[in-house]
C-alpha atoms as a PDB file:
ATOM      1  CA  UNK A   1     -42.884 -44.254 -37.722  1.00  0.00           C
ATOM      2  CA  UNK A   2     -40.407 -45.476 -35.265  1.00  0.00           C
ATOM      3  CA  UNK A   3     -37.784 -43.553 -33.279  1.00  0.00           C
ATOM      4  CA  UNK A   4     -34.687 -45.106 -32.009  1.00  0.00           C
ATOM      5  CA  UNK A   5     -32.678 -43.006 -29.388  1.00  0.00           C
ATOM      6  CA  UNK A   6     -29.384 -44.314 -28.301  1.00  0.00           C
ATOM      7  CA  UNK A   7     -27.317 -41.438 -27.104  1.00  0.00           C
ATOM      8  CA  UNK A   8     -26.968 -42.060 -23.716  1.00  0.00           C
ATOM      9  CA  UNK A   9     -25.742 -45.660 -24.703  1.00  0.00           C
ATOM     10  CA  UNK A  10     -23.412 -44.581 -27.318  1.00  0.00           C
ATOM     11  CA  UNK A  11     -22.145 -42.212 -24.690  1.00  0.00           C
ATOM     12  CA  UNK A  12     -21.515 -44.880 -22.048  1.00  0.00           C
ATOM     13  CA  UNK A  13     -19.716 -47.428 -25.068  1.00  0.00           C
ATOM     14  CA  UNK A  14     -15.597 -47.026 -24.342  1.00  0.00           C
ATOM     15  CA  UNK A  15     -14.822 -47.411 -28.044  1.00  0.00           C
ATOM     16  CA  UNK A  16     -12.445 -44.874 -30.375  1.00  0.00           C
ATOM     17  CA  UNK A  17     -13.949 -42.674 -32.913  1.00  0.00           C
ATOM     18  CA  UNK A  18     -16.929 -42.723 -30.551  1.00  0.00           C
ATOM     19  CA  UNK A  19     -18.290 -39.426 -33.070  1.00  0.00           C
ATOM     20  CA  UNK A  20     -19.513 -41.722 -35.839  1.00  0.00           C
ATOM     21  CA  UNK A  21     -21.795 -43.394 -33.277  1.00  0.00           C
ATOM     22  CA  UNK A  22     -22.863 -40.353 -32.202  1.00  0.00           C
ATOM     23  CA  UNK A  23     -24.010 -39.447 -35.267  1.00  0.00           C
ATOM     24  CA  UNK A  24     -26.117 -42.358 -36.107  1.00  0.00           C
ATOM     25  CA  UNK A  25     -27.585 -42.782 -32.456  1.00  0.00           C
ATOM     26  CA  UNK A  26     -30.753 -40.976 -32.945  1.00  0.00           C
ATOM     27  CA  UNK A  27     -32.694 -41.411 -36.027  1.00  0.00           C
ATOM     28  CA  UNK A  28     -36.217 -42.203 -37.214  1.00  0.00           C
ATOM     29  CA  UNK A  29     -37.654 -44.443 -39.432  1.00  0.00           C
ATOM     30  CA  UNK A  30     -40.918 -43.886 -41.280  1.00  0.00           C
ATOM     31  CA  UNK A  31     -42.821 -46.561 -42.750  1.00  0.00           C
ATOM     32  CA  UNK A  32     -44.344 -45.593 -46.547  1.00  0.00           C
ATOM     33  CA  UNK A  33     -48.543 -45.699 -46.363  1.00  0.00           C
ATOM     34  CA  UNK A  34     -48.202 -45.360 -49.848  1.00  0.00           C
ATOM     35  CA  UNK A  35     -46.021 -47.118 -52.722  1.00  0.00           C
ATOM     36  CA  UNK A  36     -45.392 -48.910 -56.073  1.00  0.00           C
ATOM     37  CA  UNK A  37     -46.521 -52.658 -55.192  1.00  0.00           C
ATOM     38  CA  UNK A  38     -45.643 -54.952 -52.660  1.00  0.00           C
ATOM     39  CA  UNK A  39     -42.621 -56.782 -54.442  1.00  0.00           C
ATOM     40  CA  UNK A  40     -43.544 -60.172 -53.716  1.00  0.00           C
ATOM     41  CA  UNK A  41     -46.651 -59.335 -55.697  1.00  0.00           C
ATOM     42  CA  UNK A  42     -44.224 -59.239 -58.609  1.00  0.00           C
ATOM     43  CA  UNK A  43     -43.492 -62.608 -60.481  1.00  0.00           C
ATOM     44  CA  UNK A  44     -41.647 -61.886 -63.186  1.00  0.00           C
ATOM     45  CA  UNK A  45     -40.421 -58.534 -65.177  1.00  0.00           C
ATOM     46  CA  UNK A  46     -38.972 -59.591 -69.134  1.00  0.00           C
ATOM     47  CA  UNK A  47     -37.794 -57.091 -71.534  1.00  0.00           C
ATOM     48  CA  UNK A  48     -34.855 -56.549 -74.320  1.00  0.00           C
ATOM     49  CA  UNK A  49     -32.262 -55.194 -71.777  1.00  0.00           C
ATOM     50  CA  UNK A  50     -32.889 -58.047 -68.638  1.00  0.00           C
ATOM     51  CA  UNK A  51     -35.257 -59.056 -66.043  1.00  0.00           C
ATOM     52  CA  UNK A  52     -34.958 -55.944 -63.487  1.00  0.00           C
ATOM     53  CA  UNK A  53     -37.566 -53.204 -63.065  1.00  0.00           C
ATOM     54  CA  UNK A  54     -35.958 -50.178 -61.946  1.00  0.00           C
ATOM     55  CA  UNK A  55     -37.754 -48.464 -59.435  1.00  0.00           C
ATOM     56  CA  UNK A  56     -38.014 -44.804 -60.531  1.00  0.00           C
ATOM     57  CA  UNK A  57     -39.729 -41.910 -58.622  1.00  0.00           C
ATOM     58  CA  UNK A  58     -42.044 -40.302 -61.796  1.00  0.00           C
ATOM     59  CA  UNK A  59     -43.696 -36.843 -60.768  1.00  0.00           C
ATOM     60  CA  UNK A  60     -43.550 -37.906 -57.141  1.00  0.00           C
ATOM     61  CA  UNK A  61     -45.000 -41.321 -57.548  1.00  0.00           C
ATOM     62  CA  UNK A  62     -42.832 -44.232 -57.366  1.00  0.00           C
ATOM     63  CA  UNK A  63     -42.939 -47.136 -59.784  1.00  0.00           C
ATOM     64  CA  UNK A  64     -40.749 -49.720 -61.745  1.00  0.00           C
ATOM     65  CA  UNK A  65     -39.437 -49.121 -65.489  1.00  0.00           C
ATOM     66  CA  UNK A  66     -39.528 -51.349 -67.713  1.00  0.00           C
ATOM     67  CA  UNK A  67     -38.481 -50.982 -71.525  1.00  0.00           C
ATOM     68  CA  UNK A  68     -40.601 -51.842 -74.491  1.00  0.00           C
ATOM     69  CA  UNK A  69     -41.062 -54.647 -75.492  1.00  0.00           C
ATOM     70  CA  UNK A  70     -41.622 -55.790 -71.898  1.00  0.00           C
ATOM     71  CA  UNK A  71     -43.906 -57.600 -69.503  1.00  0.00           C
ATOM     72  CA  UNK A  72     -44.469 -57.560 -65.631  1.00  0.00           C
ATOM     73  CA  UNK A  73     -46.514 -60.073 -64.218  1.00  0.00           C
ATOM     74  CA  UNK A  74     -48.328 -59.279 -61.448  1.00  0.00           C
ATOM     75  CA  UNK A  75     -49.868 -61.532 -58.651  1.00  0.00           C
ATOM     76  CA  UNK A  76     -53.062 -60.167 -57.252  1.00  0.00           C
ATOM     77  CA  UNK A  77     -54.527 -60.428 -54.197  1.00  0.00           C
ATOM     78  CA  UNK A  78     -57.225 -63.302 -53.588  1.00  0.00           C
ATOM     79  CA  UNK A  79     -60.868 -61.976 -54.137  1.00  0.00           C
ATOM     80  CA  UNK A  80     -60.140 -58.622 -56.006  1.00  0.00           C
ATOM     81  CA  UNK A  81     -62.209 -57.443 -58.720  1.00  0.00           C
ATOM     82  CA  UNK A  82     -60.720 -54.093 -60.205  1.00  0.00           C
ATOM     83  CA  UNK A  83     -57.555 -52.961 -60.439  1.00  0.00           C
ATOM     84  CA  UNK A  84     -56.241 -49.339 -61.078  1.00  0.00           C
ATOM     85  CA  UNK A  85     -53.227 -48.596 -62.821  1.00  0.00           C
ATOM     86  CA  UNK A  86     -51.228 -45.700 -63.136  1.00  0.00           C
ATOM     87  CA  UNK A  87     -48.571 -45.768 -66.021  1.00  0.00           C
ATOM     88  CA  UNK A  88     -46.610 -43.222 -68.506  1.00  0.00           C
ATOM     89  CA  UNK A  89     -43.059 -42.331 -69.734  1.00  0.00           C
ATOM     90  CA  UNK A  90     -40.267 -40.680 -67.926  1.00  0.00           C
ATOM     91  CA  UNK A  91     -39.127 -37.011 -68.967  1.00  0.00           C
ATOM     92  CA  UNK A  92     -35.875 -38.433 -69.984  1.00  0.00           C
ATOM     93  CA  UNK A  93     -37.328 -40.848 -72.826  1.00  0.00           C
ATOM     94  CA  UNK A  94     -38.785 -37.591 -74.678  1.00  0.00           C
ATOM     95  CA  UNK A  95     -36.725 -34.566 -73.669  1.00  0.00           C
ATOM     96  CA  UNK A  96     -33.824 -35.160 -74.965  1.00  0.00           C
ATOM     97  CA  UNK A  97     -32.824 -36.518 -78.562  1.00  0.00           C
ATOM     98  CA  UNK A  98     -33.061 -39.175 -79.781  1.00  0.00           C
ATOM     99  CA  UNK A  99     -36.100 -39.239 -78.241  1.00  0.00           C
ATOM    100  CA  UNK A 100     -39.048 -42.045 -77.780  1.00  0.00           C
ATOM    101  CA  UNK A 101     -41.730 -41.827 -80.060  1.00  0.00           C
ATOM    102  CA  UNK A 102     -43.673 -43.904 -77.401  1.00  0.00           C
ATOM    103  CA  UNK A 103     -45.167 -46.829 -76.334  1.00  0.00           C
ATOM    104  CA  UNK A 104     -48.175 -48.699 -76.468  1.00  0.00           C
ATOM    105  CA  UNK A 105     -49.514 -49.462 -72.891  1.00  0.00           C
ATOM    106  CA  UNK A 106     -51.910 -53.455 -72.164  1.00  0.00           C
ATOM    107  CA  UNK A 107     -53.284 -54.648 -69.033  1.00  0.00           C
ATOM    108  CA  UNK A 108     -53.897 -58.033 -69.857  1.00  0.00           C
ATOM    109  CA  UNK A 109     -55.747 -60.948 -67.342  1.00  0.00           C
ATOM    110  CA  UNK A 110     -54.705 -64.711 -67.614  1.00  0.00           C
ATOM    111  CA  UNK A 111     -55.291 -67.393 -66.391  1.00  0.00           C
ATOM    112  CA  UNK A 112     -54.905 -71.458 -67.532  1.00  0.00           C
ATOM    113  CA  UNK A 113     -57.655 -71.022 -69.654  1.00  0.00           C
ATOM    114  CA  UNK A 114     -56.014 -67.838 -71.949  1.00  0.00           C
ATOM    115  CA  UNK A 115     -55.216 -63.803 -71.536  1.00  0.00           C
ATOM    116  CA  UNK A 116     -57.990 -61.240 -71.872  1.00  0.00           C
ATOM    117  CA  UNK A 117     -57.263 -57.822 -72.833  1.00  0.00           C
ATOM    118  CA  UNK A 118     -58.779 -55.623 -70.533  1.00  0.00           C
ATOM    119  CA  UNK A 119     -57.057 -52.073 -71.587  1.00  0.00           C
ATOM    120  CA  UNK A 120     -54.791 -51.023 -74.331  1.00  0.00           C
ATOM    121  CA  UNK A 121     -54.000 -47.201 -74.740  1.00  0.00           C
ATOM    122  CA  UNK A 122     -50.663 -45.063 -76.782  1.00  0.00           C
ATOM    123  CA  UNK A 123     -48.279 -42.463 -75.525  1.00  0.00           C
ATOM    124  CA  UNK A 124     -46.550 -40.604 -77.856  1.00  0.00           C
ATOM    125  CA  UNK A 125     -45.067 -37.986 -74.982  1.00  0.00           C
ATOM    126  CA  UNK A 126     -42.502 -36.326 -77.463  1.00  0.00           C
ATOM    127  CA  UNK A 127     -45.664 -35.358 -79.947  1.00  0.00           C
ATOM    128  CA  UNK A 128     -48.552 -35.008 -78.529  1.00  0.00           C
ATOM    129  CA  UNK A 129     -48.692 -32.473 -74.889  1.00  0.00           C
ATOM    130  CA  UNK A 130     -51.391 -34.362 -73.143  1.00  0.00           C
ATOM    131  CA  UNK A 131     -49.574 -38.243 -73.058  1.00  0.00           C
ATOM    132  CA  UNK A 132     -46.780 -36.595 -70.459  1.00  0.00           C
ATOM    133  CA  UNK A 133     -47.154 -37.026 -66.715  1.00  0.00           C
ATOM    134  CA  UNK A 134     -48.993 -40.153 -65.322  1.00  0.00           C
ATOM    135  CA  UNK A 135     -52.003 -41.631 -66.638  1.00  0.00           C
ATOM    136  CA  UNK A 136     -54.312 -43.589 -64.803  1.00  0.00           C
ATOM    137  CA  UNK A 137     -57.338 -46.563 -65.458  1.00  0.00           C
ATOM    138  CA  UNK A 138     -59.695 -48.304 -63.624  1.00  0.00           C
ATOM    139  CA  UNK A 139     -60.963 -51.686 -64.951  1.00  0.00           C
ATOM    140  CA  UNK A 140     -63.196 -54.254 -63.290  1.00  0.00           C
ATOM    141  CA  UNK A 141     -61.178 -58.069 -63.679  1.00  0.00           C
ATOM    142  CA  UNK A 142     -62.988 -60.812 -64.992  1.00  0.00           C
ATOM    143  CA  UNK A 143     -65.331 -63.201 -62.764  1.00  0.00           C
ATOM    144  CA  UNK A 144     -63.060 -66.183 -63.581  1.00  0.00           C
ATOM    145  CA  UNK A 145     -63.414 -68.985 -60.927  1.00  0.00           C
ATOM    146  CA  UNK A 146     -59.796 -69.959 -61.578  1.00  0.00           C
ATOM    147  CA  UNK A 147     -57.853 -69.258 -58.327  1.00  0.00           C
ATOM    148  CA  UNK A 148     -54.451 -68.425 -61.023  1.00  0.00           C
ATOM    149  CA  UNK A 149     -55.612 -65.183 -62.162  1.00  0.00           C
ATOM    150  CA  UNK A 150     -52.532 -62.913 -62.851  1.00  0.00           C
ATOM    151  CA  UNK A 151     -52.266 -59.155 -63.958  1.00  0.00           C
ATOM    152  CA  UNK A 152     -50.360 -58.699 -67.029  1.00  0.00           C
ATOM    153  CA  UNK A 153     -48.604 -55.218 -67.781  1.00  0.00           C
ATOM    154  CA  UNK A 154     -47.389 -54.912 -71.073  1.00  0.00           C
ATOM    155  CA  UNK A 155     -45.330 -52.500 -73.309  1.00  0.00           C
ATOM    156  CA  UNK A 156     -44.978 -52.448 -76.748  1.00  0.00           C
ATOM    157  CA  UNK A 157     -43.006 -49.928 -79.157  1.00  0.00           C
ATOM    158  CA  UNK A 158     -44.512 -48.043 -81.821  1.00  0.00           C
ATOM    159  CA  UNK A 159     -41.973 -47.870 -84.917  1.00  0.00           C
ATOM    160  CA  UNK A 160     -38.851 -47.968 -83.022  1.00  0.00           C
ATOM    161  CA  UNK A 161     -37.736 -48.413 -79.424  1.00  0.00           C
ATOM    162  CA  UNK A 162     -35.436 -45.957 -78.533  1.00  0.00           C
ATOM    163  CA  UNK A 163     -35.790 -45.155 -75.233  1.00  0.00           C
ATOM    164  CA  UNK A 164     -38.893 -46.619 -74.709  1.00  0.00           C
ATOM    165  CA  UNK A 165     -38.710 -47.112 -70.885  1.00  0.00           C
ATOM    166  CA  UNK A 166     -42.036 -47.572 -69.627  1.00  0.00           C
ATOM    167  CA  UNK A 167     -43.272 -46.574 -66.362  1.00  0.00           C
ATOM    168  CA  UNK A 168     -45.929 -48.524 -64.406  1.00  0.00           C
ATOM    169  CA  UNK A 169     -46.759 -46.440 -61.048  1.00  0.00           C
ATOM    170  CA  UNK A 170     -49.121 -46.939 -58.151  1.00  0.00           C
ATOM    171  CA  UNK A 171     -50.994 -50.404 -58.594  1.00  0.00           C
ATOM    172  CA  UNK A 172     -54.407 -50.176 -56.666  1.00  0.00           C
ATOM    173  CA  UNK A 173     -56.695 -53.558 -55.834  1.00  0.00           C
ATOM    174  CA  UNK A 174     -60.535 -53.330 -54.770  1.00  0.00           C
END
């Protein structure tokens, strides 16, 4: 957190309309502990509708949206070997009709020498109670020696993919 006080400056400056200053000449800026990624983690985002992730705040956790079919690549940290991911659907993509009938959910590793699957799970939030709200796994990455390990987070739709907008929250590295 960082407060920056400049009141007695603004009140010294011989400018007119000296009011909007005065508004904005004390404010404070807080730094987050906590969030989605570091973006230049990111290297790519693909799905139907572009190559942006929306960041979307999901029951009070921030994260990027990305529609099935889609794909985020992710750029981990040097010497990490688990990762925890916290993923699900937004209200909107089952509240309202049409609604989603869900998404399948992979956490992929690759490197030059192929992808590994290291989690694959369903939410169906519309039908089934327990696949709303965020979900969360843990999974240990694979000893590869290969310095060009990346995370891959992908969504796929089930038998259609109306608003499918998957979320991917909170990324962890140990």
């Amino acid at each position: 957190m960082q407060r920056f006080e400049r009141v007695e400056d603004v009140a010294a400056a011989e400018v007119p309309d000296k009011f909007m200053l005065e508004f904005d000449s004390d404010f404070t800026i807080y730094r987050r502990t906590r969030g989605f990624l570091d973006d230049t983690l990111i290297e790519s985002t693909a799905h139907p509708f572009g190559d942006d992730a929306p960041i979307e705040l999901v029951e009070g956790m921030r994260g990027r949206v990305v529609h099935a079919p889609g794909t985020m690549v992710i750029l981990p940290p040097k010497e990490v070997r688990r990762v925890t991911v916290n993923f699900g659907m937004p209200e909107g993509t089952y509240a309202t009709t049409p609604a989603s009938d869900g998404a399948v959910f992979r956490l992929s590793w690759e490197t030059a020498s192929g992808r590994t699957l290291l989690a694959s799970g369903e939410l169906n939030p519309e039908a089934v109670l327990e696949d709303r709200g965020i979900h969360s796994l843990s999974v240990d990455l694979p000893r590869d020696p290969s310095p060009d390990g990346r995370l891959i987070l992908h969504t796929q739709e089930r038998a259609h993919a109306t608003k499918d907008w998957a979320f991917w929250g909170e990324i962890r590295f140990d």
